[in-house]
N, C-alpha and C. Protein backbone atom coordinates (compact mmCIF):
# COMPACT_ATOMS: atom_id res chain seq x y z
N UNK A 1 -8.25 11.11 -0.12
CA UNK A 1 -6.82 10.92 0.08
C UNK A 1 -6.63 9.73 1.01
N UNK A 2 -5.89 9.02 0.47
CA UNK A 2 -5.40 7.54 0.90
C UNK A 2 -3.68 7.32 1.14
N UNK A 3 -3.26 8.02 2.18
CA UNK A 3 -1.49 8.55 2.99
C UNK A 3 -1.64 7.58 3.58
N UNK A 4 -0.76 6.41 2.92
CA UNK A 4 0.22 5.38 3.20
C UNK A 4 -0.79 4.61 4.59
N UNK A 5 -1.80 4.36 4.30
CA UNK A 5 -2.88 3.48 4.58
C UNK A 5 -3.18 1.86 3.93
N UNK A 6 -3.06 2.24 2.90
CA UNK A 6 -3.37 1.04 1.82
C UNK A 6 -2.06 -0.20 2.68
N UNK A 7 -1.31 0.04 3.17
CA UNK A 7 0.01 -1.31 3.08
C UNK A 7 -0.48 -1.56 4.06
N UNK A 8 -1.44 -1.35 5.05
CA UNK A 8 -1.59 -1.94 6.61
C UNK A 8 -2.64 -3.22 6.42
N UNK A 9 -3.43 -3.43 5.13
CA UNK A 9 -3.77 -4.41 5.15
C UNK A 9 -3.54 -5.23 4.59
N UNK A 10 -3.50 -6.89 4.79
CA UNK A 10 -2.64 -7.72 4.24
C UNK A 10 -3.26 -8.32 3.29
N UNK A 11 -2.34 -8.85 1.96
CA UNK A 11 -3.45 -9.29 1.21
C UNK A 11 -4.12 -8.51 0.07
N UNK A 12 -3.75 -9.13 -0.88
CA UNK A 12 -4.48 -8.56 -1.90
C UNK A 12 -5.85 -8.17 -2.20
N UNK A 13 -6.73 -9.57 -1.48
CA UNK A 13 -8.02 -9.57 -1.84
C UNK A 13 -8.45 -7.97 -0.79
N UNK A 14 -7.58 -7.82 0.19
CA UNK A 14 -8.01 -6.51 1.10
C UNK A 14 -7.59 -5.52 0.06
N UNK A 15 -6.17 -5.28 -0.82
CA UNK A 15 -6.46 -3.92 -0.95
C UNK A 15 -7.59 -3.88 -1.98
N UNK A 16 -7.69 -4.53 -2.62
CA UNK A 16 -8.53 -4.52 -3.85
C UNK A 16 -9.79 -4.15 -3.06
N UNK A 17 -10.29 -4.40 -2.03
CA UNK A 17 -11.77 -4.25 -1.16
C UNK A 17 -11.62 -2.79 -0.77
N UNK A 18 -10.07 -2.40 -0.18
CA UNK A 18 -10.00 -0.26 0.00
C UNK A 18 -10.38 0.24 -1.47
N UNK A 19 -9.41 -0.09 -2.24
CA UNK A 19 -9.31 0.92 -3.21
C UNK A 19 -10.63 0.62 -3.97
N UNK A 20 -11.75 -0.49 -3.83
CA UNK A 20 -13.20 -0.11 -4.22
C UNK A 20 -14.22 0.44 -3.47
N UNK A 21 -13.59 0.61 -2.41
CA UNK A 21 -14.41 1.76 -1.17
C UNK A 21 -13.91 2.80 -1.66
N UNK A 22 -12.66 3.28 -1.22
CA UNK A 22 -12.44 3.92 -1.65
C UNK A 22 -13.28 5.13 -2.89
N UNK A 23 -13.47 4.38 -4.27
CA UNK A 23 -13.69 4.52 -5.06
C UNK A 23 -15.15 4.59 -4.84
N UNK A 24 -16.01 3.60 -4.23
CA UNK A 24 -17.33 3.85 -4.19
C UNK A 24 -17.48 5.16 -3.17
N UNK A 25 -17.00 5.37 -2.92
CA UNK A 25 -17.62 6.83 -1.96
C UNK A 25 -16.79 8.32 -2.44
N UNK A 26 -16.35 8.04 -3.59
CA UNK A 26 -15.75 9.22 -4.13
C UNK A 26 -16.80 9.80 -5.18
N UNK A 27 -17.41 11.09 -5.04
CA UNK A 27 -18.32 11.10 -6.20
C UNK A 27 -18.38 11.38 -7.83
N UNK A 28 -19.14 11.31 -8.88
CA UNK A 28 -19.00 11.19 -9.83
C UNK A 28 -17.79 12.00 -10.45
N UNK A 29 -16.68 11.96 -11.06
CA UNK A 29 -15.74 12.81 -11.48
C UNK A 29 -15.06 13.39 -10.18
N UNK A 30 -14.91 12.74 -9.07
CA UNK A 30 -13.16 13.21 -8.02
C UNK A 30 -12.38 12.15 -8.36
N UNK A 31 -11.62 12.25 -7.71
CA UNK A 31 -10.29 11.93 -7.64
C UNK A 31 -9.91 11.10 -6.48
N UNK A 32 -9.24 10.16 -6.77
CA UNK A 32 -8.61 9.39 -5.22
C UNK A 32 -7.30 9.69 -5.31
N UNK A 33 -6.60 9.92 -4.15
CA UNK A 33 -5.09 10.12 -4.51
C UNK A 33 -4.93 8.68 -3.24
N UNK A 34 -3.62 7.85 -3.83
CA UNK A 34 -3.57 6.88 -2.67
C UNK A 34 -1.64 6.95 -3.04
N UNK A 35 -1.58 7.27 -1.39
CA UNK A 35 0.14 6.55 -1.47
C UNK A 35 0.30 5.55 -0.64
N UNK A 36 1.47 4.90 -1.20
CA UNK A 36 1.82 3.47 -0.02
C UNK A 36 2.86 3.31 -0.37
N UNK A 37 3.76 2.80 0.99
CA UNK A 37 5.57 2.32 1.13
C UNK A 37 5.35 1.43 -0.47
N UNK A 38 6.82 1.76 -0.97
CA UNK A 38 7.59 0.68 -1.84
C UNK A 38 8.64 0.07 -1.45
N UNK A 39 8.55 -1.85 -2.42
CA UNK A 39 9.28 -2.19 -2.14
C UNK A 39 10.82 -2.07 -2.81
N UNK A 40 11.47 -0.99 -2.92
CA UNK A 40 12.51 -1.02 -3.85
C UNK A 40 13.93 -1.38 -4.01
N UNK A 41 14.44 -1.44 -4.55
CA UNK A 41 15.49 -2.74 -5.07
C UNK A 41 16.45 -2.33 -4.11
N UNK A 42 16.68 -1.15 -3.43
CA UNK A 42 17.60 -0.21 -2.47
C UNK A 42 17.02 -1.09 -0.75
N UNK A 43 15.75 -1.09 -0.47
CA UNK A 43 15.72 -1.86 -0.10
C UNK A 43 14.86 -3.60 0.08
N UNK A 44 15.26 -4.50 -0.68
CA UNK A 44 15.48 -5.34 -0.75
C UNK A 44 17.02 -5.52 -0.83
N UNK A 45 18.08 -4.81 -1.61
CA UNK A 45 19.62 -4.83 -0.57
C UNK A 45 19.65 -5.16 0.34
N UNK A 46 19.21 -4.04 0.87
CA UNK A 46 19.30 -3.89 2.43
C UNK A 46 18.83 -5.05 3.61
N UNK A 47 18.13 -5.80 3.13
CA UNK A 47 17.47 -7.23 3.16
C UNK A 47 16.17 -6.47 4.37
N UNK A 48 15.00 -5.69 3.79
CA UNK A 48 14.09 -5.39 4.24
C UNK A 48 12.83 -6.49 3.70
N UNK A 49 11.75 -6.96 4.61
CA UNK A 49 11.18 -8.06 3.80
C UNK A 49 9.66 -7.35 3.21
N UNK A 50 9.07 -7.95 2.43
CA UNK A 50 8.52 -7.59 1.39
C UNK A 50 7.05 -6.80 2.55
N UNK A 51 6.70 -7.87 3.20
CA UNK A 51 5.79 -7.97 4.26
C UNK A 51 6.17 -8.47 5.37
N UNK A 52 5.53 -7.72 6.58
CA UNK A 52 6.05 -7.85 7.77
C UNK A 52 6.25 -6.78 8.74
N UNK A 53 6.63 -6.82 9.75
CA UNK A 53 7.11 -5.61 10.85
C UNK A 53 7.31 -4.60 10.61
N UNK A 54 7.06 -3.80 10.49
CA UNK A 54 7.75 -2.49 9.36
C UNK A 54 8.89 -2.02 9.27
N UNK A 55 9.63 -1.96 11.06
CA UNK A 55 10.69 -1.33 11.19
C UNK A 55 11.14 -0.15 10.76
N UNK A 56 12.53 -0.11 10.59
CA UNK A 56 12.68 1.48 10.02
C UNK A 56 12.46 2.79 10.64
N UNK A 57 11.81 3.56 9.85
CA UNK A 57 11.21 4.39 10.78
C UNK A 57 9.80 5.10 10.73
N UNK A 58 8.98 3.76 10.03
CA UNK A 58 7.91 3.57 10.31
C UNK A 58 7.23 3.78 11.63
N UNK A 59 8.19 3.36 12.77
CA UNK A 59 7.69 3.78 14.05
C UNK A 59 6.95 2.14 14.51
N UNK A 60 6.16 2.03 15.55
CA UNK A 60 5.34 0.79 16.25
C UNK A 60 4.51 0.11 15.41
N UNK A 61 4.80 0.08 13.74
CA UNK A 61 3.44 -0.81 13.23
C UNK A 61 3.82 -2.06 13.54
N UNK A 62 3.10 -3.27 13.32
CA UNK A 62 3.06 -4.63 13.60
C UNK A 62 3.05 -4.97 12.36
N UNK A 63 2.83 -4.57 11.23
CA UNK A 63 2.35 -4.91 9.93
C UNK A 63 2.67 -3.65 8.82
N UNK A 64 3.40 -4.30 7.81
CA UNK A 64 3.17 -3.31 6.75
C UNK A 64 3.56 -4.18 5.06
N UNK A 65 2.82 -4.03 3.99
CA UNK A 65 3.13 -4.50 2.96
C UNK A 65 3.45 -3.42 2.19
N UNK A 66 5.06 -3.34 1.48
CA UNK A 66 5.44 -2.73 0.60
C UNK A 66 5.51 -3.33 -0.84
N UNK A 67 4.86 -1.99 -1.55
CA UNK A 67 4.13 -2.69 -2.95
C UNK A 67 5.76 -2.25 -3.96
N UNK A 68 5.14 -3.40 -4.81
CA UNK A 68 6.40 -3.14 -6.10
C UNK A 68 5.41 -2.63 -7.15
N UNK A 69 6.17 -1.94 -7.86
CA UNK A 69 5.27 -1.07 -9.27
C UNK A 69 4.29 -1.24 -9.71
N UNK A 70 4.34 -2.85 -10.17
CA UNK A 70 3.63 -3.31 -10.92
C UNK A 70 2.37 -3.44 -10.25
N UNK A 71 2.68 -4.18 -9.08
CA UNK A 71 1.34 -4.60 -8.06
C UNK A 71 0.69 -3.74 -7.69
N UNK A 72 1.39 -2.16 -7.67
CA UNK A 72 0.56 -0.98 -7.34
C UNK A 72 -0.16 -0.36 -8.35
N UNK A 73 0.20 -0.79 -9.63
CA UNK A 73 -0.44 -0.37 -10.77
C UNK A 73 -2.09 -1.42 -10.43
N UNK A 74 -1.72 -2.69 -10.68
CA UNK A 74 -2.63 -3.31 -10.64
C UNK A 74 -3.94 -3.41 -9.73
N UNK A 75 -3.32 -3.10 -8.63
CA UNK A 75 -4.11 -2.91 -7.35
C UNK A 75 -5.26 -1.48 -7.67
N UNK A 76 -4.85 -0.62 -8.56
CA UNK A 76 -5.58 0.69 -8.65
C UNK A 76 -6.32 0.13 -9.67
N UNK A 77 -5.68 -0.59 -10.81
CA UNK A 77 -6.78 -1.01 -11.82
C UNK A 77 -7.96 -1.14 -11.44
């Protein structure tokens, strides 16, 4: 289990490096479950930025990347 971990690192080439750890230390036939903030159209309104500070009520991060659909699809590929 991967709870809203994945957005703290920046960069694609990073998540792609979790979610194959990830994956390498899961054994033959488990399961990874991974969640992470989205970026959704409710807020981007709101003018929240894609990457960056987290704010909200995220609480003290310095960093957070919120994924859009697609990129989260891809990122698990």
């Amino acid at each position: 289990l991967c709870a809203n971990a994945l957005q703290q690192f920046p960069g694609r080439d990073n998540h792609l490096r979790v979610v194959a750890e990830l994956a390498r230390v899961t054994r033959p036939g488990g399961r990874v479950v991974i969640s992470a903030h989205a970026f959704t159209a409710r807020k981007r309104r709101q003018g929240w930025q894609k990457e960056g500070p987290a704010g909200g009520h995220s609480g003290p991060l310095r960093f957070i990347h919120r994924f859009e659909p697609g990129e989260f699809r891809d990122v698990l590929r």
